[in-house]
Protein backbone atom coordinates (compact mmCIF):
# COMPACT_ATOMS: atom_id res chain seq x y z
CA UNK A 1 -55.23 14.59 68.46
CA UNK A 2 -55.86 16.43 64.70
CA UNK A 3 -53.10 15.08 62.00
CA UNK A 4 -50.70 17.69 62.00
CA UNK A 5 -50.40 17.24 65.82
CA UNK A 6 -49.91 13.60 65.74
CA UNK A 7 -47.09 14.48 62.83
CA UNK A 8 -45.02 16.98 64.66
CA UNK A 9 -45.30 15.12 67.84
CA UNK A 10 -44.00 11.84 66.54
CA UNK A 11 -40.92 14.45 64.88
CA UNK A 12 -40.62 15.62 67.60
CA UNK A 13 -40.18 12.34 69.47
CA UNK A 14 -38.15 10.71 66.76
CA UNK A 15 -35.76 13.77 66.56
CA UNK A 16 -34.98 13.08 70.36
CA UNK A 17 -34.37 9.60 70.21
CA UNK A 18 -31.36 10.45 67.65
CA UNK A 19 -33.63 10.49 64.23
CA UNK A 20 -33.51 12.81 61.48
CA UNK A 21 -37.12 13.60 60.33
CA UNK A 22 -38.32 15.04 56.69
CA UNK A 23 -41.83 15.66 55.76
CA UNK A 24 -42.04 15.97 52.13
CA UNK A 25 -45.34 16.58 50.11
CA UNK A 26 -44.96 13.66 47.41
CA UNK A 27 -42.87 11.12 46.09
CA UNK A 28 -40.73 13.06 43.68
CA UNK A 29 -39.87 14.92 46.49
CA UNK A 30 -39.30 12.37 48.96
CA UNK A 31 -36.88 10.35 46.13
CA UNK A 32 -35.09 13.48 46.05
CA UNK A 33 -34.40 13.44 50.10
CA UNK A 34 -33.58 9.94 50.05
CA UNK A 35 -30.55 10.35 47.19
CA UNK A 36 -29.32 13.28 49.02
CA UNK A 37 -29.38 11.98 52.63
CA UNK A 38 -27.35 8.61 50.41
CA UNK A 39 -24.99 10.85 48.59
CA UNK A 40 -22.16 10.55 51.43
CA UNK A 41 -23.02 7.35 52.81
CA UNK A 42 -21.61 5.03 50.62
CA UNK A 43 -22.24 3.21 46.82
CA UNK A 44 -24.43 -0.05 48.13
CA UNK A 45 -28.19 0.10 49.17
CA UNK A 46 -30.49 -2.34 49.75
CA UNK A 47 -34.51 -1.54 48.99
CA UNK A 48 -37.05 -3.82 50.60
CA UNK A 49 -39.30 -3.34 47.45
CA UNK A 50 -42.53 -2.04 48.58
CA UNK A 51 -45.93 -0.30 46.70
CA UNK A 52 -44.86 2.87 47.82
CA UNK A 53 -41.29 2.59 46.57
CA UNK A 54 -42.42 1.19 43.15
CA UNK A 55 -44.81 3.78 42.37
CA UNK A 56 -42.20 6.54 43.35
CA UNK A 57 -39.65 4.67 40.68
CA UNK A 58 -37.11 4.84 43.18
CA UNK A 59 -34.90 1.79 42.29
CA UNK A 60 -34.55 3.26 38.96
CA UNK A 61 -33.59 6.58 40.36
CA UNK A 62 -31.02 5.08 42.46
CA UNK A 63 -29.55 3.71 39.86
CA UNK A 64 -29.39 6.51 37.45
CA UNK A 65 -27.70 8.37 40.14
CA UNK A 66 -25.09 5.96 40.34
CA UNK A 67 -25.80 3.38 43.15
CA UNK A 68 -25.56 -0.03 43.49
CA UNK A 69 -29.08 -1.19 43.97
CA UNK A 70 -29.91 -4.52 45.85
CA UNK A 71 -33.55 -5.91 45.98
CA UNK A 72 -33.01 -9.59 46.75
CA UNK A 73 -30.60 -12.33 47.15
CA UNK A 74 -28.63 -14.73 49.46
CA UNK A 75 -26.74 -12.22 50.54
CA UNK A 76 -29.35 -9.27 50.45
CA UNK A 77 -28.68 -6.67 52.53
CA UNK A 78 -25.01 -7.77 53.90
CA UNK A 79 -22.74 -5.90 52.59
CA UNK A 80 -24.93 -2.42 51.78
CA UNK A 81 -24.26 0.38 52.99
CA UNK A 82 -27.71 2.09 53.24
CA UNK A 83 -30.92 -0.05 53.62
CA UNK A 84 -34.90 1.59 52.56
CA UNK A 85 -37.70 0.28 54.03
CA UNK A 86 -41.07 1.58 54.15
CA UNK A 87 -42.94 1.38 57.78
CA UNK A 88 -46.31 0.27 58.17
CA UNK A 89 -46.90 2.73 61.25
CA UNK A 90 -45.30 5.41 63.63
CA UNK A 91 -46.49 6.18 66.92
CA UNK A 92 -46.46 9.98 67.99
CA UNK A 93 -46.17 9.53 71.91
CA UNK A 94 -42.91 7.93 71.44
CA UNK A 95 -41.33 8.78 67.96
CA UNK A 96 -41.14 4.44 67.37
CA UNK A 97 -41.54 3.06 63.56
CA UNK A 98 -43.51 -0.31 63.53
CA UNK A 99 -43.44 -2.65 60.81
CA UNK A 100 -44.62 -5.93 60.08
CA UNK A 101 -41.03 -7.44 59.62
CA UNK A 102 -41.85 -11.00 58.75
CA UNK A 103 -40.24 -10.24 55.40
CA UNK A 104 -36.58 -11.03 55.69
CA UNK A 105 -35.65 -8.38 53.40
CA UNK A 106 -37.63 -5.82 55.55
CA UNK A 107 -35.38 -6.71 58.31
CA UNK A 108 -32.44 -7.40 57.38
CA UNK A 109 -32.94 -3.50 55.40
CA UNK A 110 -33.94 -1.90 58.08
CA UNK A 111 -31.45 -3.78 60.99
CA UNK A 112 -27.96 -4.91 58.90
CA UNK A 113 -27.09 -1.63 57.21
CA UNK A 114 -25.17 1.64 59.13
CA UNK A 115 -27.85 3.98 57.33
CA UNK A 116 -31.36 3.42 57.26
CA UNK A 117 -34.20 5.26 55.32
CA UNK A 118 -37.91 4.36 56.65
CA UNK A 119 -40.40 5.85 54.42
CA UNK A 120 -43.87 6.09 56.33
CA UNK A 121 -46.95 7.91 54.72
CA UNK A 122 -47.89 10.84 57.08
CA UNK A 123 -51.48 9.58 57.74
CA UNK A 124 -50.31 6.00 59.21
CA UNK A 125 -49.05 7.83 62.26
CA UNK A 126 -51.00 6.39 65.43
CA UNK A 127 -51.84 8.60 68.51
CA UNK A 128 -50.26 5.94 70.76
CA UNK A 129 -48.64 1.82 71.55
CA UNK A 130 -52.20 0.91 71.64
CA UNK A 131 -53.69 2.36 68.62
CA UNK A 132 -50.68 0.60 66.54
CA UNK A 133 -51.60 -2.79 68.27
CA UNK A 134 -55.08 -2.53 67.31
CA UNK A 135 -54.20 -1.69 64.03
CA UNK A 136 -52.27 -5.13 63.99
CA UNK A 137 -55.26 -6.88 65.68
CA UNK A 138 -57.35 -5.78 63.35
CA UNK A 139 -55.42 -7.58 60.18
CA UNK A 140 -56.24 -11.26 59.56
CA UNK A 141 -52.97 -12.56 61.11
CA UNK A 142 -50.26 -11.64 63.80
CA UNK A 143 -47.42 -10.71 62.43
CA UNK A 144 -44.84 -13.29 62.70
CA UNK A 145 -41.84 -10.60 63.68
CA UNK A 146 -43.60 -7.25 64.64
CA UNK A 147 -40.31 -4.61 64.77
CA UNK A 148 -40.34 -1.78 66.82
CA UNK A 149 -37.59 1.06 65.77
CA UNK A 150 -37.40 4.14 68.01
CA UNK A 151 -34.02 5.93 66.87
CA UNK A 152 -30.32 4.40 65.69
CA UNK A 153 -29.59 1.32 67.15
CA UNK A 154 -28.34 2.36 70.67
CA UNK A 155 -26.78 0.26 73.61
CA UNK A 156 -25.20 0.65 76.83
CA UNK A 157 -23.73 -3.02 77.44
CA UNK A 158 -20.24 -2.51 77.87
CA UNK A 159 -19.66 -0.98 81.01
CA UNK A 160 -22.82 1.25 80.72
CA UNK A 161 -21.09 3.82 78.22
CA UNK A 162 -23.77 4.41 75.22
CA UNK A 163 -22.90 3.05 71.77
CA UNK A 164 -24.37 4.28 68.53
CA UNK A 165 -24.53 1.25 65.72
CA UNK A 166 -23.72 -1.63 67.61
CA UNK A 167 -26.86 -3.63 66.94
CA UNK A 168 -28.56 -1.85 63.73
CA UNK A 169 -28.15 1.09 62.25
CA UNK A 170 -26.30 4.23 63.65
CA UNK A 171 -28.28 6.80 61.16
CA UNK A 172 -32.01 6.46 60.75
CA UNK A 173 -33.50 8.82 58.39
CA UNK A 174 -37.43 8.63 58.49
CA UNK A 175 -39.41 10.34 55.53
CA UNK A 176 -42.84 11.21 55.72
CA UNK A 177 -44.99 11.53 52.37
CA UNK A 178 -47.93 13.67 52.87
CA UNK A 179 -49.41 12.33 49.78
CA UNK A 180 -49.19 9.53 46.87
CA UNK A 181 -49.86 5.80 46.21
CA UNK A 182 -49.69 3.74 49.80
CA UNK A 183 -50.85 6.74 51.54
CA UNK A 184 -54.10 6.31 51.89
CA UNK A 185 -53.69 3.10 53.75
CA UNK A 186 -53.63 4.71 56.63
CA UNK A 187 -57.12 5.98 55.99
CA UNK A 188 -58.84 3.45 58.31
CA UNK A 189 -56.58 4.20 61.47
């Protein structure tokens, strides 16, 4: 599959499991999605610092624009409203974020909040399950908590009616950067 294929099919995929999807061309750009998807969903977010999110500035944005900005602590992540993580991979066939979670604040951004913001670089997007394993097989260790995140958190455990939210999130907003610092580590895929 060429790039732009693999991008619009994992959209395309994401968008059906319940995702919104923005493709933005750099990281001015994708800060400026980000504050406007937050605008209406509350004061408190919680970053899961990353390279990507440092060199785009964006706790500093945040907070200019008037948020309450969280990047550690005993009680990280607990009482935000919003969480930002950045992904490590998304897989078009299925629309599914991966991430090496083994970081607690990775998970507990991405999985405790009702809004959550996965940045991914457009080039780390895998043709498939098996091209994202490989790229984890490939790394010196096994993750210690691989997470898999197709769409809001969903469930149909109480007497099979579908719930939206009940174990994660119930908004996932995923943000692809065509280009800027972190991008290119998806060269080698």
């Amino acid at each position: 599959m060429v790039r732009e294929d693999l991008v619009e099919s994992f959209c395309r995929h994401a968008k059906a499991m319940g995702a919104l999807t923005t493709k933005v061309k750099d990281v001015q750009r994708m800060k400026n999605e980000i504050l406007e998807f937050l605008k209406p969903r509350g004061q408190r977010v919680a970053v899961a610092v990353s390279p990507l999110l440092k060199s785009a500035d964006l706790e500093a944005a945040l907070k200019e624009a008037g948020f309450e900005v969280e990047t550690s602590g005993a009680w990280f992540a607990r009482e935000a409203d919003s969480g930002i993580v950045e992904f490590d991979l998304g897989v078009a066939e299925t629309g599914t974020l991966v991430h090496d979670a083994t970081d607690l604040y990775k998970r507990l951004a991405s999985m405790l909040p009702l809004n959550c913001v996965a940045v991914l670089p457009a080039n780390r997007i895998v043709r498939d399950m098996t091209q994202a394993f490989e790229y984890y097989l490939g790394q010196k260790t096994w993750p210690g908590y691989l997470a898999l995140v197709t769409g809001p958190s969903r469930t149909a455990d109480i007497e099979r009616s579908l719930t939206i939210g009940v174990h994660g999130p119930e908004c996932l907003l995923i943000v692809l950067v065509e280009e800027g610092e972190g991008s290119n580590a998806g060269d080698s895929l």
